[in-house]
N, C-alpha and C. Protein backbone atom coordinates (compact mmCIF):
# COMPACT_ATOMS: atom_id res chain seq x y z
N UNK A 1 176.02 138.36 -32.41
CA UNK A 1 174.76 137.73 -32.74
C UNK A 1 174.45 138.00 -34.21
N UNK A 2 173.87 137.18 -34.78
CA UNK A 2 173.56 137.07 -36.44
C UNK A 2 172.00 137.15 -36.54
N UNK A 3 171.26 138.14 -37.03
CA UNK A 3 169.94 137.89 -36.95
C UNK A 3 169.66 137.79 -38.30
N UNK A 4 168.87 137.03 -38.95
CA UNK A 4 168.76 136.30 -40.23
C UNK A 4 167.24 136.88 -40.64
N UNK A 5 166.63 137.76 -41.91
CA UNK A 5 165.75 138.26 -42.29
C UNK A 5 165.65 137.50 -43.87
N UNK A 6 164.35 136.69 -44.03
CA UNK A 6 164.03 136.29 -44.87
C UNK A 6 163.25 137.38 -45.94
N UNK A 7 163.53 137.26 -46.85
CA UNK A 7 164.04 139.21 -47.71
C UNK A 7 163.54 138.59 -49.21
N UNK A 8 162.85 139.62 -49.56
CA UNK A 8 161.98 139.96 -50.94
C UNK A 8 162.81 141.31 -51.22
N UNK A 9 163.40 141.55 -52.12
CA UNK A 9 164.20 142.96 -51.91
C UNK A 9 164.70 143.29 -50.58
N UNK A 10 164.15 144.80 -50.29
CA UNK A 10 164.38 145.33 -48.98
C UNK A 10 163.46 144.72 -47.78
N UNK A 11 162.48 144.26 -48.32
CA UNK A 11 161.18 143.84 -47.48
C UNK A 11 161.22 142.33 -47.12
N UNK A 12 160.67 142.04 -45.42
CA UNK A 12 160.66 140.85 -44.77
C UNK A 12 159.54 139.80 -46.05
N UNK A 13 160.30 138.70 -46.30
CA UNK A 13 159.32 138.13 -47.11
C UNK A 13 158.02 137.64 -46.54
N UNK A 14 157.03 137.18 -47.34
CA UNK A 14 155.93 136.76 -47.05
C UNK A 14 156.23 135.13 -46.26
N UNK A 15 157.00 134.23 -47.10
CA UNK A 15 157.10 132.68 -46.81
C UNK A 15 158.74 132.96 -46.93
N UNK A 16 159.24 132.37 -45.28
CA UNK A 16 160.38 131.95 -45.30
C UNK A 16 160.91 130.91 -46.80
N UNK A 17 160.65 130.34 -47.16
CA UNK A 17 161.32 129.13 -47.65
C UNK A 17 161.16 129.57 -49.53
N UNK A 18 160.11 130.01 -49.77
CA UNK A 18 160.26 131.30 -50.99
C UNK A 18 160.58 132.15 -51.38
N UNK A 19 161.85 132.79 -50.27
CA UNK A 19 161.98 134.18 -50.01
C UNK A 19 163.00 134.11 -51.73
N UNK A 20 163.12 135.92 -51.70
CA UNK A 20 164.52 136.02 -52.71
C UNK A 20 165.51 135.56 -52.10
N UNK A 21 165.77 135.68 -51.04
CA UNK A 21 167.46 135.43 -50.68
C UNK A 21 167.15 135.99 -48.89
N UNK A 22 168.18 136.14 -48.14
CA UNK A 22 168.46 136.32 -46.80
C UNK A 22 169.30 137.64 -46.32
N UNK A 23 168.52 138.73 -45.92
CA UNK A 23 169.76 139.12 -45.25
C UNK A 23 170.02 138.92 -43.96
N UNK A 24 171.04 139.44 -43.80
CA UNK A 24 172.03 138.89 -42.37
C UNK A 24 172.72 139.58 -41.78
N UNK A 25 172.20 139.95 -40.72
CA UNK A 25 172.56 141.34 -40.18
C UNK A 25 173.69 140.95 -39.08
N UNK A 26 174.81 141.27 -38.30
CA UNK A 26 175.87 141.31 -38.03
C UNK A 26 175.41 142.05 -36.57
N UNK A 27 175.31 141.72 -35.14
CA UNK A 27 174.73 142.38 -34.23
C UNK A 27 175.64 142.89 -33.04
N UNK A 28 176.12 143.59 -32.62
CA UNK A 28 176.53 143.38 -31.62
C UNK A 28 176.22 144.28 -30.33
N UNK A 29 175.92 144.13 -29.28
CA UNK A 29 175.48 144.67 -28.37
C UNK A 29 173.54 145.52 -29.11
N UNK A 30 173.86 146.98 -29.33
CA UNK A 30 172.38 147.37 -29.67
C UNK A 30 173.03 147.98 -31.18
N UNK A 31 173.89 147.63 -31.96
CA UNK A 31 174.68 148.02 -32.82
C UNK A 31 174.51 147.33 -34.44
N UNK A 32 174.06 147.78 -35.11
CA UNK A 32 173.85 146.51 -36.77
C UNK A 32 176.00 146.63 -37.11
N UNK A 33 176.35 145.90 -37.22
CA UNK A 33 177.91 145.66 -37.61
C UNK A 33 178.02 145.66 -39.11
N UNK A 34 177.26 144.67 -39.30
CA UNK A 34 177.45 144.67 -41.08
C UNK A 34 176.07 144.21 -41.53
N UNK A 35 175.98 144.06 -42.70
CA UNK A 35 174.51 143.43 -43.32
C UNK A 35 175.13 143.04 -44.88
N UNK A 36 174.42 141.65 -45.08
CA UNK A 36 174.83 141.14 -46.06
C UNK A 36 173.54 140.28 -46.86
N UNK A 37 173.57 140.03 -47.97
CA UNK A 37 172.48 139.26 -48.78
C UNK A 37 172.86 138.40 -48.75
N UNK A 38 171.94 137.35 -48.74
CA UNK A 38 172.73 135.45 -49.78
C UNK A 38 171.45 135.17 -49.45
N UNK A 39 171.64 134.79 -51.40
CA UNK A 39 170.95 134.27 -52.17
C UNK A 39 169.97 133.05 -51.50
N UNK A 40 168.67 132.82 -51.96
CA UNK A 40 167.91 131.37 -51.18
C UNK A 40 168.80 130.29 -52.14
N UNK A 41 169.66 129.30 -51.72
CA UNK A 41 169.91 128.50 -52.74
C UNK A 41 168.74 127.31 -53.03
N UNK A 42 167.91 127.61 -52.66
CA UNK A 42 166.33 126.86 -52.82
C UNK A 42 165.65 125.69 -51.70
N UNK A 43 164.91 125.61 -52.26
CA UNK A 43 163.55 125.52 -51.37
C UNK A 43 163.85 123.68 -51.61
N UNK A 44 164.24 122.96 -50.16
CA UNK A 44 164.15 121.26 -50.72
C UNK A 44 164.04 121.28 -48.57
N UNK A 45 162.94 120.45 -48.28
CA UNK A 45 162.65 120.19 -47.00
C UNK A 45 163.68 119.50 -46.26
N UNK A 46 163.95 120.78 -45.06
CA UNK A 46 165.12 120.42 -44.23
C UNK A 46 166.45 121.20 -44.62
N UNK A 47 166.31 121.74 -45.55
CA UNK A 47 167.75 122.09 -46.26
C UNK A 47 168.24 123.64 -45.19
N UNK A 48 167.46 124.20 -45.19
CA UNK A 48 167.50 126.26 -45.01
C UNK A 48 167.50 125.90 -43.35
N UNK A 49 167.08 125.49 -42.51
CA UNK A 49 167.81 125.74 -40.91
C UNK A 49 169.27 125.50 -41.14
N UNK A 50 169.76 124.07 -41.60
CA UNK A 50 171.09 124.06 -41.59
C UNK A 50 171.73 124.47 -42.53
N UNK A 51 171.65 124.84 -43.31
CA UNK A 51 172.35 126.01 -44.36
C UNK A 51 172.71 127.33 -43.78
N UNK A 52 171.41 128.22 -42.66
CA UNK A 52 171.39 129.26 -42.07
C UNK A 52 172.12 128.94 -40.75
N UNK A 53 172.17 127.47 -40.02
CA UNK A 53 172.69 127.70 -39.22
C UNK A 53 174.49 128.10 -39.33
N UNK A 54 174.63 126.67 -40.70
CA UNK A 54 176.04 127.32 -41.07
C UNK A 54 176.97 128.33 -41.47
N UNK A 55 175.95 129.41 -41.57
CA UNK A 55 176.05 131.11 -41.95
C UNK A 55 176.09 131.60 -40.12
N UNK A 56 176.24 130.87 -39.28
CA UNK A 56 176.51 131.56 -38.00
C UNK A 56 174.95 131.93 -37.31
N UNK A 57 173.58 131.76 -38.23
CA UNK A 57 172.70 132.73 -37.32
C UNK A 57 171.88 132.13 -36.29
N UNK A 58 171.82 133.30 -35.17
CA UNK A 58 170.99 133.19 -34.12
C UNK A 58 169.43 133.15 -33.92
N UNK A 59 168.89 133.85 -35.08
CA UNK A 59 167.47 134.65 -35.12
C UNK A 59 166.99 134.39 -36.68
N UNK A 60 165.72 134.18 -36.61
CA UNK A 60 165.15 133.73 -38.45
C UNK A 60 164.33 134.37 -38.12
N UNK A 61 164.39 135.74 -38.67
CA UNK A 61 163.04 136.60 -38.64
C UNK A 61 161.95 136.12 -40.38
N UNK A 62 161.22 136.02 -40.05
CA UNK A 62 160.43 135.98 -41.44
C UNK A 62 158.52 136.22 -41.51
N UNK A 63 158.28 136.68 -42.57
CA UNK A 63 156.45 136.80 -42.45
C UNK A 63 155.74 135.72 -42.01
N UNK A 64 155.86 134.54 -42.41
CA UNK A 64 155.43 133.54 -42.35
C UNK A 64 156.38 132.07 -42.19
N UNK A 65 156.29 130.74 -41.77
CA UNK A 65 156.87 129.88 -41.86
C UNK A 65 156.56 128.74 -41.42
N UNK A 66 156.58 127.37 -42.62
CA UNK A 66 155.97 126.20 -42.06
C UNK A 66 156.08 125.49 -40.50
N UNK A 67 155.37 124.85 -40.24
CA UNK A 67 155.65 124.09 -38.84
C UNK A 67 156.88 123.23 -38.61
N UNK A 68 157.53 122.48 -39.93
CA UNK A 68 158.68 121.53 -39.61
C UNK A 68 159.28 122.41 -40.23
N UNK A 69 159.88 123.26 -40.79
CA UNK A 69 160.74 124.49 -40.76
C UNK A 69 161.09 125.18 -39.29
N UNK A 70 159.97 125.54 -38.56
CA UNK A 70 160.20 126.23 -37.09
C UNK A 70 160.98 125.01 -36.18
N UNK A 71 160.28 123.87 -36.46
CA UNK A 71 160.92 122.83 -35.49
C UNK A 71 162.49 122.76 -35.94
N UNK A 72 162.65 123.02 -37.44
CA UNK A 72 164.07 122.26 -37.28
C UNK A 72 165.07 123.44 -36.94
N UNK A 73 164.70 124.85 -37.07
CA UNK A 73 164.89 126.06 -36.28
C UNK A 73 165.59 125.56 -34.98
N UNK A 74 164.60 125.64 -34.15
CA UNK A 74 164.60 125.13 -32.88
C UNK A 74 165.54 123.99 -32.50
N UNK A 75 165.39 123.17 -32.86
CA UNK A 75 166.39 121.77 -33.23
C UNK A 75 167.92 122.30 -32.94
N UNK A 76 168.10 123.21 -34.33
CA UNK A 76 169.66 124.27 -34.34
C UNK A 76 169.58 124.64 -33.60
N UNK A 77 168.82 125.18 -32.78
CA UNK A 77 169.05 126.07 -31.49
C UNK A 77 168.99 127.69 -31.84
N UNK A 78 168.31 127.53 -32.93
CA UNK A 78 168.03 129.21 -33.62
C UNK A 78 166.97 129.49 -33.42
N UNK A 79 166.72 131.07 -32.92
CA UNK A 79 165.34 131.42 -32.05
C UNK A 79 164.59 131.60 -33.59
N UNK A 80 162.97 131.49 -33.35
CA UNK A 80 162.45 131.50 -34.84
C UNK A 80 161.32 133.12 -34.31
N UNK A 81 161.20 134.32 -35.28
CA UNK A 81 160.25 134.97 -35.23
C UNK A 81 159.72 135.38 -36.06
N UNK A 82 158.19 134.98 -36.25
CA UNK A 82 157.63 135.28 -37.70
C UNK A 82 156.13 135.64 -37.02
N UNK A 83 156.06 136.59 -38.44
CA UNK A 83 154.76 137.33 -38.37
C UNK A 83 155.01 138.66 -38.76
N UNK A 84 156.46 139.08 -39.04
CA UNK A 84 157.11 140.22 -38.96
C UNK A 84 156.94 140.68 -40.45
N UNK A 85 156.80 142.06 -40.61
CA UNK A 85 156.58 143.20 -42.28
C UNK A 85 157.08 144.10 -41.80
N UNK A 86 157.44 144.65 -43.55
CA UNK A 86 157.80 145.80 -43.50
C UNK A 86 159.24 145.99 -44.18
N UNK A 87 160.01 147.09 -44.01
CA UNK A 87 161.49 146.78 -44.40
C UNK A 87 162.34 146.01 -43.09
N UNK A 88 163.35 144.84 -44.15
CA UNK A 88 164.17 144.60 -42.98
C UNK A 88 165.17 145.55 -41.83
N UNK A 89 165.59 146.49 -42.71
CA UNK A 89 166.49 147.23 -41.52
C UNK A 89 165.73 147.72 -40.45
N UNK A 90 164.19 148.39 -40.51
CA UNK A 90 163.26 148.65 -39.71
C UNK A 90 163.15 147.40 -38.73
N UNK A 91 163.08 146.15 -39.30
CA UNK A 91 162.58 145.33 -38.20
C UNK A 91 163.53 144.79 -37.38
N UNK A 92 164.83 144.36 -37.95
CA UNK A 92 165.86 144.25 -37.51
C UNK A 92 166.18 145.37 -36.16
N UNK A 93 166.09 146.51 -36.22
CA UNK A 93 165.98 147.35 -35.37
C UNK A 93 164.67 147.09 -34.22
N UNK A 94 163.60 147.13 -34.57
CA UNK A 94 162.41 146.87 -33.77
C UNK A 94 163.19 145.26 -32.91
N UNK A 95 163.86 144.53 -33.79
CA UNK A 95 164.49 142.88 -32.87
C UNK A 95 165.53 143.90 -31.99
N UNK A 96 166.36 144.24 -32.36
CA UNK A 96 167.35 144.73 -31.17
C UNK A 96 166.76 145.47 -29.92
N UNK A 97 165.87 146.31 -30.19
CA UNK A 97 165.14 147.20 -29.34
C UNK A 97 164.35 146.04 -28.53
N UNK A 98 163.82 145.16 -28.58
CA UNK A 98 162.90 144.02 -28.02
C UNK A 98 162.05 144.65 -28.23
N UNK A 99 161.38 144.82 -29.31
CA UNK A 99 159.87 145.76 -29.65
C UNK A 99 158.88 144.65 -30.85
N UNK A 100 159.91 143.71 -31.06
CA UNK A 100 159.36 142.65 -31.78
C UNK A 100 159.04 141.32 -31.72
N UNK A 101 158.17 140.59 -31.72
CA UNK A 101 157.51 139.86 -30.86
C UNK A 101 156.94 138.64 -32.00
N UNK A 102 157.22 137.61 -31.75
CA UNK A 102 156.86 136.41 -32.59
C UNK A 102 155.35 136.53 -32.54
N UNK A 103 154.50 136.05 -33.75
CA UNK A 103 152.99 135.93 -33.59
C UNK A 103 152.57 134.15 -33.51
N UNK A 104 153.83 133.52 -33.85
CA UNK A 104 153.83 132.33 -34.06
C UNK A 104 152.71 131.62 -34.98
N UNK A 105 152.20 132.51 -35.91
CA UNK A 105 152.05 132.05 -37.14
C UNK A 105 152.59 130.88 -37.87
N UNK A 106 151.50 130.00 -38.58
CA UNK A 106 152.51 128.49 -38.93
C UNK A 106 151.71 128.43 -40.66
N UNK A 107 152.65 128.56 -41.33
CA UNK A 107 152.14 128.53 -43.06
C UNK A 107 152.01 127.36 -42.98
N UNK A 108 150.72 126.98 -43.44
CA UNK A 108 150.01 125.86 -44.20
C UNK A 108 150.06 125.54 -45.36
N UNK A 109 150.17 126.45 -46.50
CA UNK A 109 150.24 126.40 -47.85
C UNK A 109 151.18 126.40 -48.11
N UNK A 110 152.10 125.62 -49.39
CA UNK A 110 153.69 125.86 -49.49
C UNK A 110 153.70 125.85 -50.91
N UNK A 111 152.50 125.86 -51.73
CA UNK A 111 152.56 125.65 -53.11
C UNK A 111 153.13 127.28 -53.50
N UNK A 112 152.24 128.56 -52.90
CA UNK A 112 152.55 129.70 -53.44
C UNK A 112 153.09 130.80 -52.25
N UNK A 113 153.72 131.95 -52.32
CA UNK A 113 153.67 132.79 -50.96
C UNK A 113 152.65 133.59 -51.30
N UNK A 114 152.31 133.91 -50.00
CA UNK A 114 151.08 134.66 -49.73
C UNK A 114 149.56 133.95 -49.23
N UNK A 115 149.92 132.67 -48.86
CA UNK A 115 149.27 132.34 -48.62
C UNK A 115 148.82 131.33 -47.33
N UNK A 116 149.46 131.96 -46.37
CA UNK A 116 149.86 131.59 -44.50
C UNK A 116 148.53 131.47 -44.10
N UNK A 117 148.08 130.91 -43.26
CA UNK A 117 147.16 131.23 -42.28
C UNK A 117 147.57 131.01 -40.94
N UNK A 118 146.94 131.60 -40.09
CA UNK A 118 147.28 131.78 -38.69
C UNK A 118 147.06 130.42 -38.05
């Protein structure tokens, strides 16, 4: 399993689709395998489900994320969970453990991050 963390440095970003880049954690059974960065190659509507799906992943953890972003998630057949902070390896862990829980939060604003509403 590939669980996909939308990443500001070490930390879950605020807006999927603004993030710095992705990490990508490598899963197997209750086990992290590997973890890797890549880069956001940018922000153009529709582009980042199938870009991420073609990186193998199962799971798009992120702080926040638009409504036709989650749909096209879903679409791939990639589970979407957002609402999530903090450092990624922490949460990534809290996802394996099942201790982490979508808030289903839907960003409205896409001009700047930081600026989601519920």
């Amino acid at each position: 399993m590939k669980i996909t963390i939308a990443s500001e440095g070490k930390y879950v970003s605020g807006h999927f689709g603004h993030c710095e880049g992705f990490t990508v954690y490598e899963v197997d059974g209750k086990q992290v395998k590997t973890k890797n960065f890549v880069e956001n190659p940018g922000h153009k509507p529709g582009f980042l489900p199938v870009f991420l799906k073609d990186l193998g992943t199962d799971v798009i953890v992120a702080g926040g994320m638009g409504a036709m972003a989650q749909e096209l998630f879903s679409e791939n057949g990639i589970d979407v969970v957002v609402g999530a902070q903090g450092l990624c390896d922490d949460v990534v862990e809290q996802y394996i453990r099942g201790e982490l829980e979508s808030t289903g939060s839907v960003c409205r604003e896409h001009a700047h991050e930081g600026h989601c509403n519920d």
